[in-house]
Protein backbone atom coordinates (compact mmCIF):
# COMPACT_ATOMS: atom_id res chain seq x y z
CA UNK A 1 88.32 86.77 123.42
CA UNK A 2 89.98 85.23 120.31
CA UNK A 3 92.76 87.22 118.03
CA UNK A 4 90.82 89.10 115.07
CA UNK A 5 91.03 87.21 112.09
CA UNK A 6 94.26 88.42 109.78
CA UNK A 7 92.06 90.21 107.44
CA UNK A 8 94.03 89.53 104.45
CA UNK A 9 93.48 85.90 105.07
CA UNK A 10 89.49 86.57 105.74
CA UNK A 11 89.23 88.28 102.19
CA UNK A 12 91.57 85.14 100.56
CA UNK A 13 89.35 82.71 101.92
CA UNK A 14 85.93 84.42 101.13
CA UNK A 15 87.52 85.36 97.63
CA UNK A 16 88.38 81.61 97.24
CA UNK A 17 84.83 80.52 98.38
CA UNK A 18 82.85 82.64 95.82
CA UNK A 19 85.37 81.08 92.86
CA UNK A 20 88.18 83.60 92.34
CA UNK A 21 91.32 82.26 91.60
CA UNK A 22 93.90 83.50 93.57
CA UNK A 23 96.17 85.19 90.84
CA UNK A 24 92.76 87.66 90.21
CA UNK A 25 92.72 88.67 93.74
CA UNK A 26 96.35 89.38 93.70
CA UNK A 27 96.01 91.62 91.09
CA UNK A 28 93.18 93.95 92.61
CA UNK A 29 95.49 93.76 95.82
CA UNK A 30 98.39 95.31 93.92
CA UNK A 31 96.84 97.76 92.61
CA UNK A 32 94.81 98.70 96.10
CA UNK A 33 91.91 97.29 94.71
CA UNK A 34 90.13 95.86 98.10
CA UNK A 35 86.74 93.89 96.37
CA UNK A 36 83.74 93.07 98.73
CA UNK A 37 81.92 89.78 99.15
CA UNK A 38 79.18 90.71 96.21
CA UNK A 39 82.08 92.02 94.20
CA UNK A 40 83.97 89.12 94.43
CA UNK A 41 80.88 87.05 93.02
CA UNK A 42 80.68 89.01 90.32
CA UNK A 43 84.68 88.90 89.50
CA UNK A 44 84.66 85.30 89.94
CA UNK A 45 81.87 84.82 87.47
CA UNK A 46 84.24 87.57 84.74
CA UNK A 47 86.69 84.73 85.51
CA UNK A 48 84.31 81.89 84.35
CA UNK A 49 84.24 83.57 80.97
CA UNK A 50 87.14 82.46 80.31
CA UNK A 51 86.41 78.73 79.97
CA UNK A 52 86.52 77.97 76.09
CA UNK A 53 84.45 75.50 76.50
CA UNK A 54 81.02 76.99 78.60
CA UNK A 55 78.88 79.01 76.82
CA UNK A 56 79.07 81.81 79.95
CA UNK A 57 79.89 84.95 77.74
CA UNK A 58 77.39 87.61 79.88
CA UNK A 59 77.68 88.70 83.58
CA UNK A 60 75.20 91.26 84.71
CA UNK A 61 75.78 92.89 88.36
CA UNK A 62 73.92 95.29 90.21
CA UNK A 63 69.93 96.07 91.00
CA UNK A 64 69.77 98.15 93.56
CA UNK A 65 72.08 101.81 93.79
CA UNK A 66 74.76 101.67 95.82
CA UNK A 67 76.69 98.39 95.67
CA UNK A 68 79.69 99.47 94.07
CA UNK A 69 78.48 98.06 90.87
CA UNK A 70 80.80 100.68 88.74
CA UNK A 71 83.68 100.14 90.77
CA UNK A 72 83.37 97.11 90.35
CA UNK A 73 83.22 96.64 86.91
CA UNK A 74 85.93 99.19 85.71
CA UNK A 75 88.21 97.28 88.03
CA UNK A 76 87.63 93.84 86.28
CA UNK A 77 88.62 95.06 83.05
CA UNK A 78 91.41 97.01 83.62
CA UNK A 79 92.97 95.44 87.10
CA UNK A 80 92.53 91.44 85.83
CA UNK A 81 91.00 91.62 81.92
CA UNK A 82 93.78 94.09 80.86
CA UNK A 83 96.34 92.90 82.84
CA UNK A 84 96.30 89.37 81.51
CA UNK A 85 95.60 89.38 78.39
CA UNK A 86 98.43 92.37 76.74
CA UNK A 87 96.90 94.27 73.86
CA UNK A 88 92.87 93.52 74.89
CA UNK A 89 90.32 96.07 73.42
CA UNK A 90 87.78 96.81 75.26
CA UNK A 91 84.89 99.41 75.50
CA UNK A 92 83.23 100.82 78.17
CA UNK A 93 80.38 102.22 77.51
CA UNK A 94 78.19 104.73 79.39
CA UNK A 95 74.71 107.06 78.56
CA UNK A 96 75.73 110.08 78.54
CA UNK A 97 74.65 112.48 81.97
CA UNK A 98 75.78 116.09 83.21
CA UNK A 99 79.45 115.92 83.74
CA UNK A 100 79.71 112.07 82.22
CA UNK A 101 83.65 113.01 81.81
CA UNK A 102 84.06 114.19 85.48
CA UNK A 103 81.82 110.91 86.80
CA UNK A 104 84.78 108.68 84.73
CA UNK A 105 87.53 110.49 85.32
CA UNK A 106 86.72 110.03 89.17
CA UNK A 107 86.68 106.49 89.02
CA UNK A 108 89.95 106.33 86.61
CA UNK A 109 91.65 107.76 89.65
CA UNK A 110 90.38 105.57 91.92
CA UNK A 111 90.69 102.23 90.58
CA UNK A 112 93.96 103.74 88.84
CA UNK A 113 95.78 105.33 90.90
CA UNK A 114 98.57 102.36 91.58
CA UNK A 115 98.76 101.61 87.64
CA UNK A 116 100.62 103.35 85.23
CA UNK A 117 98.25 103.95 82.55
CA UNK A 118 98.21 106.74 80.02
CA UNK A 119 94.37 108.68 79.73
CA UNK A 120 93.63 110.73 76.51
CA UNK A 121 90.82 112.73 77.63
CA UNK A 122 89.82 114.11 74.41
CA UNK A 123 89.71 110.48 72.98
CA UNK A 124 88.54 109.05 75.72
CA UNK A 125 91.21 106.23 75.52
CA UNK A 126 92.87 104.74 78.40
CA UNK A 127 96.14 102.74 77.74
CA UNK A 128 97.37 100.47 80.33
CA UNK A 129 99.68 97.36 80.93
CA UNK A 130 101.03 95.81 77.54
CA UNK A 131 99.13 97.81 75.29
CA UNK A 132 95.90 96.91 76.32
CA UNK A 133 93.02 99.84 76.00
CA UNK A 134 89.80 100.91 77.22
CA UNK A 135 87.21 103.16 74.88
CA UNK A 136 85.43 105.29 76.82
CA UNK A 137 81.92 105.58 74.72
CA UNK A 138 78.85 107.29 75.39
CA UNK A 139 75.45 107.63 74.05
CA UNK A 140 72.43 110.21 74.15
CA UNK A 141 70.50 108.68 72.34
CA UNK A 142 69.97 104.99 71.14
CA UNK A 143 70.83 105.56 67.54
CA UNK A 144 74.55 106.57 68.71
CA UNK A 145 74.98 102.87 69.95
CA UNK A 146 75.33 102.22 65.69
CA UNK A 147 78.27 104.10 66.22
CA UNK A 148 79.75 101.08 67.21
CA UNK A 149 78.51 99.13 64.55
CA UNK A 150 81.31 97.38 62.42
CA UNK A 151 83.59 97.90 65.56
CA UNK A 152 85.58 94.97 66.94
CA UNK A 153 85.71 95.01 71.15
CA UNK A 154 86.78 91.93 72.97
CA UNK A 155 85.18 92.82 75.96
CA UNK A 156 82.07 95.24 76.27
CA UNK A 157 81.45 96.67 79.60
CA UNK A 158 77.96 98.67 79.52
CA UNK A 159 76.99 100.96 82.46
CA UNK A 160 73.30 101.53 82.91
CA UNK A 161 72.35 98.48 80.63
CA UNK A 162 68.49 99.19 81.07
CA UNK A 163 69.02 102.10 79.24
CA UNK A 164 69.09 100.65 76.17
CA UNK A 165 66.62 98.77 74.21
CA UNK A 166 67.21 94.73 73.59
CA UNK A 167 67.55 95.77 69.29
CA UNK A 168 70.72 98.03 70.86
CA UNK A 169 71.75 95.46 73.16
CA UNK A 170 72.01 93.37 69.94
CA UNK A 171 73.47 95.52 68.39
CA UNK A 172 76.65 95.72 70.79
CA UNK A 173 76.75 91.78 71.17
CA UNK A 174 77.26 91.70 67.31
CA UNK A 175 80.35 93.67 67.55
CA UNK A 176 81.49 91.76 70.62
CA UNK A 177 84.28 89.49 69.03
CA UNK A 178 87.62 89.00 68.72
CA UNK A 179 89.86 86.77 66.02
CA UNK A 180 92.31 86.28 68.74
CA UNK A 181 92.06 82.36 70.38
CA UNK A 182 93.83 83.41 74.04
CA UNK A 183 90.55 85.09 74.56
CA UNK A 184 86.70 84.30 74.76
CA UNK A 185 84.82 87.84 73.97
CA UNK A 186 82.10 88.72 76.51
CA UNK A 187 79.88 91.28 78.28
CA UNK A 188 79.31 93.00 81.82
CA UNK A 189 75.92 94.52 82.62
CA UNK A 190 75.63 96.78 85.62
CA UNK A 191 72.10 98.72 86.39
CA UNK A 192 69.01 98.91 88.45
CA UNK A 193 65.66 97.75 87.37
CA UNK A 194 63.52 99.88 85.46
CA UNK A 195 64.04 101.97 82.03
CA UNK A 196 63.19 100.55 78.11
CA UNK A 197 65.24 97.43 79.01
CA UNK A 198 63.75 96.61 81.68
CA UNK A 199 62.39 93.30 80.49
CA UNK A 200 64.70 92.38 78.69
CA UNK A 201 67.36 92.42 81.21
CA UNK A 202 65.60 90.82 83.64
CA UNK A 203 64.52 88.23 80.95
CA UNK A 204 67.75 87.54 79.99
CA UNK A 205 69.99 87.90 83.65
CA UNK A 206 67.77 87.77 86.22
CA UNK A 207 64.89 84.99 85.51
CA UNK A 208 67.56 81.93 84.55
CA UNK A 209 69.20 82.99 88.51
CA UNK A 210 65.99 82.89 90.13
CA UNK A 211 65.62 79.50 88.23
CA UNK A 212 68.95 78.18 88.88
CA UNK A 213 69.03 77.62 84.91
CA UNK A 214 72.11 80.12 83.69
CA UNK A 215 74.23 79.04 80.89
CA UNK A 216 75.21 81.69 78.80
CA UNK A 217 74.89 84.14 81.43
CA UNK A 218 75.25 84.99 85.33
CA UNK A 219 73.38 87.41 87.32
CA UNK A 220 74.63 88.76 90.72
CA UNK A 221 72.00 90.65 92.66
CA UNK A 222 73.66 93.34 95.04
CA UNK A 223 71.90 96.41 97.19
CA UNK A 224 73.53 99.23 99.00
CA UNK A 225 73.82 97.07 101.89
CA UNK A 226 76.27 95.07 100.10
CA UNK A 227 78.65 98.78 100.13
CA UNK A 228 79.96 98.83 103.50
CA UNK A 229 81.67 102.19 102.44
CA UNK A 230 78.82 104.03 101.08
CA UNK A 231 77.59 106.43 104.17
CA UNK A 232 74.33 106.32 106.27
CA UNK A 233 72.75 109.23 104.57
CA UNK A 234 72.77 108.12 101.35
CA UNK A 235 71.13 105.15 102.15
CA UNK A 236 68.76 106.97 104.28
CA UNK A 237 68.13 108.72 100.70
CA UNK A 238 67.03 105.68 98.84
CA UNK A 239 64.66 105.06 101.49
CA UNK A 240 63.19 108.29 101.12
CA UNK A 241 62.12 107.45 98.09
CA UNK A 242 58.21 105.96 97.44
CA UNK A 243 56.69 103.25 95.13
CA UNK A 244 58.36 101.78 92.52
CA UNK A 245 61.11 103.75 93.17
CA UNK A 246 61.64 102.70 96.72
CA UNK A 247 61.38 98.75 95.56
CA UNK A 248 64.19 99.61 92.86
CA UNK A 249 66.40 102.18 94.00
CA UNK A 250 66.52 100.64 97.63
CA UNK A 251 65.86 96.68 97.35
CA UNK A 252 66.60 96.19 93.52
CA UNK A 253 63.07 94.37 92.78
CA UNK A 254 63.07 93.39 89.29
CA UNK A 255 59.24 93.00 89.71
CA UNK A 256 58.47 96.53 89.31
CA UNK A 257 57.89 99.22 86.89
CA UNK A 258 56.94 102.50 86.51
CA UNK A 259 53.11 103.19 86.59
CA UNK A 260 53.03 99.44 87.49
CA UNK A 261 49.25 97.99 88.05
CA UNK A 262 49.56 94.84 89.87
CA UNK A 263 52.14 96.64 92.26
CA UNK A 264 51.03 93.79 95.36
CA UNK A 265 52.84 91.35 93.04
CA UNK A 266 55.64 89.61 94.81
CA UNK A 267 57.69 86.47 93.39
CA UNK A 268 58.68 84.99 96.85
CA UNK A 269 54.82 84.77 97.47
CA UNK A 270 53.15 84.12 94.29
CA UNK A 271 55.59 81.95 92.83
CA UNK A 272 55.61 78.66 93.98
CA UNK A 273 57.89 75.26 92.68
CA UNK A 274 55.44 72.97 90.51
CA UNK A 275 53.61 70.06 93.18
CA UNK A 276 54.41 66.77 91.77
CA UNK A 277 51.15 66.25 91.02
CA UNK A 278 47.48 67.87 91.27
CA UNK A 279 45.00 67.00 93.71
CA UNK A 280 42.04 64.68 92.17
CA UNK A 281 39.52 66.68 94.13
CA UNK A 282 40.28 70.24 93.06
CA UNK A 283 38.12 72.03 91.18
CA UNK A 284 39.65 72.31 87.54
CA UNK A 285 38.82 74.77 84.83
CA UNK A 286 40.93 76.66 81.94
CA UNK A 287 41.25 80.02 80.63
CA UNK A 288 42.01 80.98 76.94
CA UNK A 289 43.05 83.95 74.89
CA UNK A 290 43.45 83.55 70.99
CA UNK A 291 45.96 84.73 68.70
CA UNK A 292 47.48 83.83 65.78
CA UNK A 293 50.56 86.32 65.25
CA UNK A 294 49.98 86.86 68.46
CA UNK A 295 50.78 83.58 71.11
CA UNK A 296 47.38 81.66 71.86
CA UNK A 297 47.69 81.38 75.74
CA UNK A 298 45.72 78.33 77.68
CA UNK A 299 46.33 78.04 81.39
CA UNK A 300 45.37 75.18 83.29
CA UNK A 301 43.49 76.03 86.88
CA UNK A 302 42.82 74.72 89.98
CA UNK A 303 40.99 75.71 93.49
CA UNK A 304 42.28 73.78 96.16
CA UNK A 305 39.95 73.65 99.26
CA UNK A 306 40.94 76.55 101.08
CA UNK A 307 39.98 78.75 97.76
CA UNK A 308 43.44 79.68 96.41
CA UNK A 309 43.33 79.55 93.26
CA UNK A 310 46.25 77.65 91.56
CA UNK A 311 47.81 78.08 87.76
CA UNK A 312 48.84 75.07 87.02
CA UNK A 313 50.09 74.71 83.77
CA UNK A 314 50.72 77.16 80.50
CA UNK A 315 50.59 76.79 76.95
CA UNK A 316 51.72 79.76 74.86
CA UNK A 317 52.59 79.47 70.98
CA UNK A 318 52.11 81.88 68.21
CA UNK A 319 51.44 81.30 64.32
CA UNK A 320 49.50 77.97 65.19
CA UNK A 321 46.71 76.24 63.25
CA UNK A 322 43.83 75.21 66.10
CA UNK A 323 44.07 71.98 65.76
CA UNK A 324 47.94 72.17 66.89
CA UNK A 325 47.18 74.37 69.52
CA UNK A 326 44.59 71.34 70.82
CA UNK A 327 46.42 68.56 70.50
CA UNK A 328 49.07 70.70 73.25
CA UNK A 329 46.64 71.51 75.50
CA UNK A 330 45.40 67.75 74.93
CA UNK A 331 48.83 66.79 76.19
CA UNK A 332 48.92 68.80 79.22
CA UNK A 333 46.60 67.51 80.57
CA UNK A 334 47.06 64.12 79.94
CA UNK A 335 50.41 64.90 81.69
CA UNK A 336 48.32 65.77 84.81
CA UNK A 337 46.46 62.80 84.67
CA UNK A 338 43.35 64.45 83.45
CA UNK A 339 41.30 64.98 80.09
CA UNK A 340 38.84 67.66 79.12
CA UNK A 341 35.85 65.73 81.03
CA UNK A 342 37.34 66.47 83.85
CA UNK A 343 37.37 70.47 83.36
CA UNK A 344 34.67 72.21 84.10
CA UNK A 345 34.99 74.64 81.14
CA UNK A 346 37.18 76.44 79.18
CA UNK A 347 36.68 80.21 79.23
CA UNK A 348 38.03 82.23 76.35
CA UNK A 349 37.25 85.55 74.98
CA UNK A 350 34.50 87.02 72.54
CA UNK A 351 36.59 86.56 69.38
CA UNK A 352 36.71 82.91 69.11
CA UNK A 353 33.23 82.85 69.29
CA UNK A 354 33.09 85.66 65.61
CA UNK A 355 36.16 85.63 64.03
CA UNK A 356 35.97 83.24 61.14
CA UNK A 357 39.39 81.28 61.28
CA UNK A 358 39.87 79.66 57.99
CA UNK A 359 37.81 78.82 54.50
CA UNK A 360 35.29 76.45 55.49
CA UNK A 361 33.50 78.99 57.37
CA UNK A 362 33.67 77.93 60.91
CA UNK A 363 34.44 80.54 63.82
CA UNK A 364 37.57 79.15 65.59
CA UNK A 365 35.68 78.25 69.00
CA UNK A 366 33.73 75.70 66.04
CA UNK A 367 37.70 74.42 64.63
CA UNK A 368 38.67 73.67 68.54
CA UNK A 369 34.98 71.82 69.23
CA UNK A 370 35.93 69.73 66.19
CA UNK A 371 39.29 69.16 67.83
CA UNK A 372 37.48 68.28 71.30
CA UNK A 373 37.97 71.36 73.12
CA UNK A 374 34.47 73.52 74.19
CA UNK A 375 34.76 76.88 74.36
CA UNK A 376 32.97 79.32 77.05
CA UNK A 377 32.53 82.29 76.89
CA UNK A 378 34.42 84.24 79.49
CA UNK A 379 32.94 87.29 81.46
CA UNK A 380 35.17 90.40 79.10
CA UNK A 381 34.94 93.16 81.69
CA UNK A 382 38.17 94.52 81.96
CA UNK A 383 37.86 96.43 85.34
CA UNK A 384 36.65 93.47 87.24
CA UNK A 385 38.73 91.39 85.40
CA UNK A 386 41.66 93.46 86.68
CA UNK A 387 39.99 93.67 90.17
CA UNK A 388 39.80 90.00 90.17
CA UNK A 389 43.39 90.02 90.17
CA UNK A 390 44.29 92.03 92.71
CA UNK A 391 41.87 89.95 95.17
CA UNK A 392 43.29 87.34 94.53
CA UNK A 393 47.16 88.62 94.80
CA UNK A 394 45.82 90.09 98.40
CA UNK A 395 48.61 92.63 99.98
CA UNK A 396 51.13 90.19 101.69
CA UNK A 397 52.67 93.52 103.35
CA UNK A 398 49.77 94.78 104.98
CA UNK A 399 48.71 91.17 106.16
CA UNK A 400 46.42 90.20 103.10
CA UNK A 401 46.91 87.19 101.92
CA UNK A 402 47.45 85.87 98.51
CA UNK A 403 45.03 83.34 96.85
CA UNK A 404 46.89 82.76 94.13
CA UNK A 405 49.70 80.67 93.68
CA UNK A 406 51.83 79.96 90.37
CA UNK A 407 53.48 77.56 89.37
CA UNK A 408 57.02 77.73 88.71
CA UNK A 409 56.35 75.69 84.99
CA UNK A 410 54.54 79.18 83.69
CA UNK A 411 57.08 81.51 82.83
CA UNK A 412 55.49 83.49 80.46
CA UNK A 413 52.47 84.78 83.16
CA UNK A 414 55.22 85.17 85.81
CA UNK A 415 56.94 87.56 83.10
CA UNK A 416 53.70 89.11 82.12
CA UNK A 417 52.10 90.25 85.55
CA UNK A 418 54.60 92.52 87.07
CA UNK A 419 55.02 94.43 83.85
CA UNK A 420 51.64 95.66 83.22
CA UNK A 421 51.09 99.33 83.62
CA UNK A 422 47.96 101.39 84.20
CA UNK A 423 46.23 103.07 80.57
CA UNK A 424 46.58 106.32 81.48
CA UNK A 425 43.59 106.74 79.69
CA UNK A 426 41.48 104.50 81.58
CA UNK A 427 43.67 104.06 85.13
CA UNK A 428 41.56 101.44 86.60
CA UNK A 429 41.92 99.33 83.51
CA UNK A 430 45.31 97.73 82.55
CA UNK A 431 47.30 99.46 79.81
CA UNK A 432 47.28 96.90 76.59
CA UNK A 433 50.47 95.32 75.51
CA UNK A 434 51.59 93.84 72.47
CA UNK A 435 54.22 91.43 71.79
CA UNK A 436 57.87 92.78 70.63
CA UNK A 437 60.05 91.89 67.59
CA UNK A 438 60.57 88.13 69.06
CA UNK A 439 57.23 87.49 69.74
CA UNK A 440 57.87 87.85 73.67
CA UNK A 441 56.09 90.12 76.17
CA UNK A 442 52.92 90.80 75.61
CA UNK A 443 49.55 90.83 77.62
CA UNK A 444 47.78 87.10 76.44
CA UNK A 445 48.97 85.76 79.31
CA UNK A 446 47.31 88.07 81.40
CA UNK A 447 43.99 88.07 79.40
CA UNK A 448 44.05 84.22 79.80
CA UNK A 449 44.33 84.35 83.28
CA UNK A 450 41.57 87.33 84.13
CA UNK A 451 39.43 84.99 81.73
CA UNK A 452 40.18 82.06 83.97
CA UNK A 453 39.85 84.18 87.64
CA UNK A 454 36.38 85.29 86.94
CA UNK A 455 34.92 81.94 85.63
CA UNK A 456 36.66 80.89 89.47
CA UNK A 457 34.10 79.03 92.10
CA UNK A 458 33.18 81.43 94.87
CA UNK A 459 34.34 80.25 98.35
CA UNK A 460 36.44 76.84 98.94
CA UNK A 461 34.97 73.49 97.52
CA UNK A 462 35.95 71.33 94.91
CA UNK A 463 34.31 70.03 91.34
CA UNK A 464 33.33 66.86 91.27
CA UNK A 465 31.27 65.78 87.98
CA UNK A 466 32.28 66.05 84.40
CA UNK A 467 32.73 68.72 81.55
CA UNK A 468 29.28 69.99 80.35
């Protein structure tokens, strides 16, 4: 057998493969600091922050419990952040929990204990290297992240950033500056997937690294079996748990939440990269939710010949006339190669058909006919709606397989499905959503597509005539 690797130069060389200069890992080193692989990719993206001129100001780390996500995040501010730049401010922020002060001071010791610092308890300040400080802050509530408003932090570290809401979230980027030029302000995330920001998080971290498309942020999905210090127990634990829980706690699946309805979602399955083009004998159709301050969603169909049932394409605008909304979905399709004729209807729900759009009297299904689009009515039962769904999502776990395939060029119904819950009202119908302050989230997408999926050809064949 071979001599064992020198381990120091194993961790150099796997530190210097995931991007971190070598005067960062020096740093941890000296003060006993010993990062692991999914650490390190989260330290070496801290270290891209510092390039003036990216736009990279926002690392979130973490997803499942257990990775060291904590650790690892106090140490980058106050082993490399603090240690470099002399007289930083910085604020690390958690929600306050039973013994919040004993969880902190734990991990001051830890990733401490080699650095002189100074640690006012009753402040909650920690002083360390030239004058550089960390302010511990908690929360209980949402409205004690305005605490903070008017405050000036050049680096904002926030534990448990699904905790907070995306208006709070705001609220701490705004007072995430600094006048000083030796320094580009930014933000580190650390959480697992579920609580009120959720969605937002995963909107903002995790969807532009699954699409390869980050520029003002990085995300850097860890589990517990990234931790090879955390003991077998505890991850015996998280497995322990059921549901949602299990796909969080355990695997950090960002395509959960709680009381979620479509729970047979799965993004490696259902999610599919756009074909370069669409099949000229698949049977084409559309499906069509209205809304004016609310988007107007149109989703382009196809059944291939097996009878999966493919969404091809998405439009999704709000505060647009008709006739704008048309000439889009006009567009699309031309893109694809087709026109309207070649659709064998466009199914949209009950209100087009009643709801009198503008001043000349017309219903909007009449303002999109005048535009060239027919509207059909689509079959409005919720349950089966819902039910049609599922079928077609099929249970790739338990060896049922999915007939529906999206495209990777619909975001908004990729964003949409996973996040529906149950009415607990009505818990074989799906709960209602409406859009938030930015006019994202929502269910239209969904409504759209359950529109579509029961207007869908029974069995696997293909359309071949025109539009009637």
């Amino acid at each position: 057998m071979g001599m064992m690797a020198n381990p120091h130069e194993a961790l150099a060389t796997a530190a210097r493969v995931r991007g971190c200069p070598p005067d960062q890992l020096r740093n941890f080193l000296a003060a006993g600091y010993v990062p692991q692989p999914k650490q390190l990719e989260f330290h070496a993206a801290a270290r891209a922050c510092d390039d003036t001129a990216g736009l990279l100001d926002q690392v979130g780390f973490g997803g499942a419990r257990g990775p060291g996500k904590s650790h690892a995040s106090f140490a980058q501010l106050a082993l490399d952040d603090c240690r470099r730049f002399p007289e930083l401010k910085a604020l690390y922020l958690r929600k306050i929990g039973k013994q919040a002060r004993e969880q902190f001071d734990d991990l001051r010791r830890k990733v401490l204990a080699y650095v002189p610092h100074d640690y006012n308890r009753a402040s909650g300040i920690v002083t360390l290297w030239e004058g550089s400080r960390i302010f511990l802050g908690h929360f209980k509530d949402e409205k004690d992240v305005d605490n903070y408003l008017g405050l000036e932090y050049e680096i904002i570290a926030i534990e448990e950033a699904t905790t907070l809401s995306l208006l709070k979230y705001r609220t701490l980027r705004d007072s995430n500056r600094s006048a000083r030029a030796d320094f580009k302000p930014r933000i580190y995330g650390t959480t697992n997937p579920g609580g009120v920001g959720h969605q937002w998080f995963k909107r903002t971290f995790v969807e532009p690294a699954r699409l390869r498309n980050e520029t003002t942020t990085r995300f850097v999905p860890a589990t517990v079996d990234d931790n090879v210090f955390v003991d077998a127990g505890y991850k015996r634990r998280l497995e322990e748990n059921t549901g949602w829980r299990l796909r969080a706690y355990r695997y950090g699946d960002w395509d959960i939440v709680a009381g979620q309805y479509f729970t047979t979602f799965r993004h490696d399955v259902h999610v599919v990269r756009a074909w370069e083009s669409v099949p000229r004998n698949w049977h084409l159709w559309g499906g069509f939710d209205y809304g004016f301050t609310h988007p107007t969603a149109f989703y382009l169909l196809g059944q291939d010949s097996d009878g999966t049932a493919h969404v091809i394409d998405e439009h999704r605008m709000a505060k647009w006339l008709p006739p704008r909304h048309a000439a889009a979905i006009h567009a699309m399709l031309e893109r694809h190669g087709f026109g309207v004729g070649d659709l064998a209807g466009v199914y949209a729900g009950a209100d087009v058909f009643a709801q009198k759009g503008d001043r000349s009297g017309q219903t909007i299904a009449e303002q999109y006919e005048a535009e060239g689009l027919t509207l059909r009515r689509a079959n409005m039962d919720r349950i089966n709606g819902a039910a049609a769904v599922l079928r077609r999502l099929g249970d790739p776990e338990k060896g049922q397989p999915a007939r529906l395939q999206i495209w990777d060029r619909c975001p908004y119904l990729i964003e949409c499905l996973p996040i529906l819950e149950h009415d607990p009202h009505r818990p074989e119908d799906v709960l209602k959503v409406d859009v938030d302050e930015d006019g994202e989230g929502g269910d239209d997408a969904y409504d759209a597509l359950r529109y579509g999926l029961m207007a869908a050809p029974r069995g696997a064949r293909s359309f071949v005539g025109r539009y009637a």
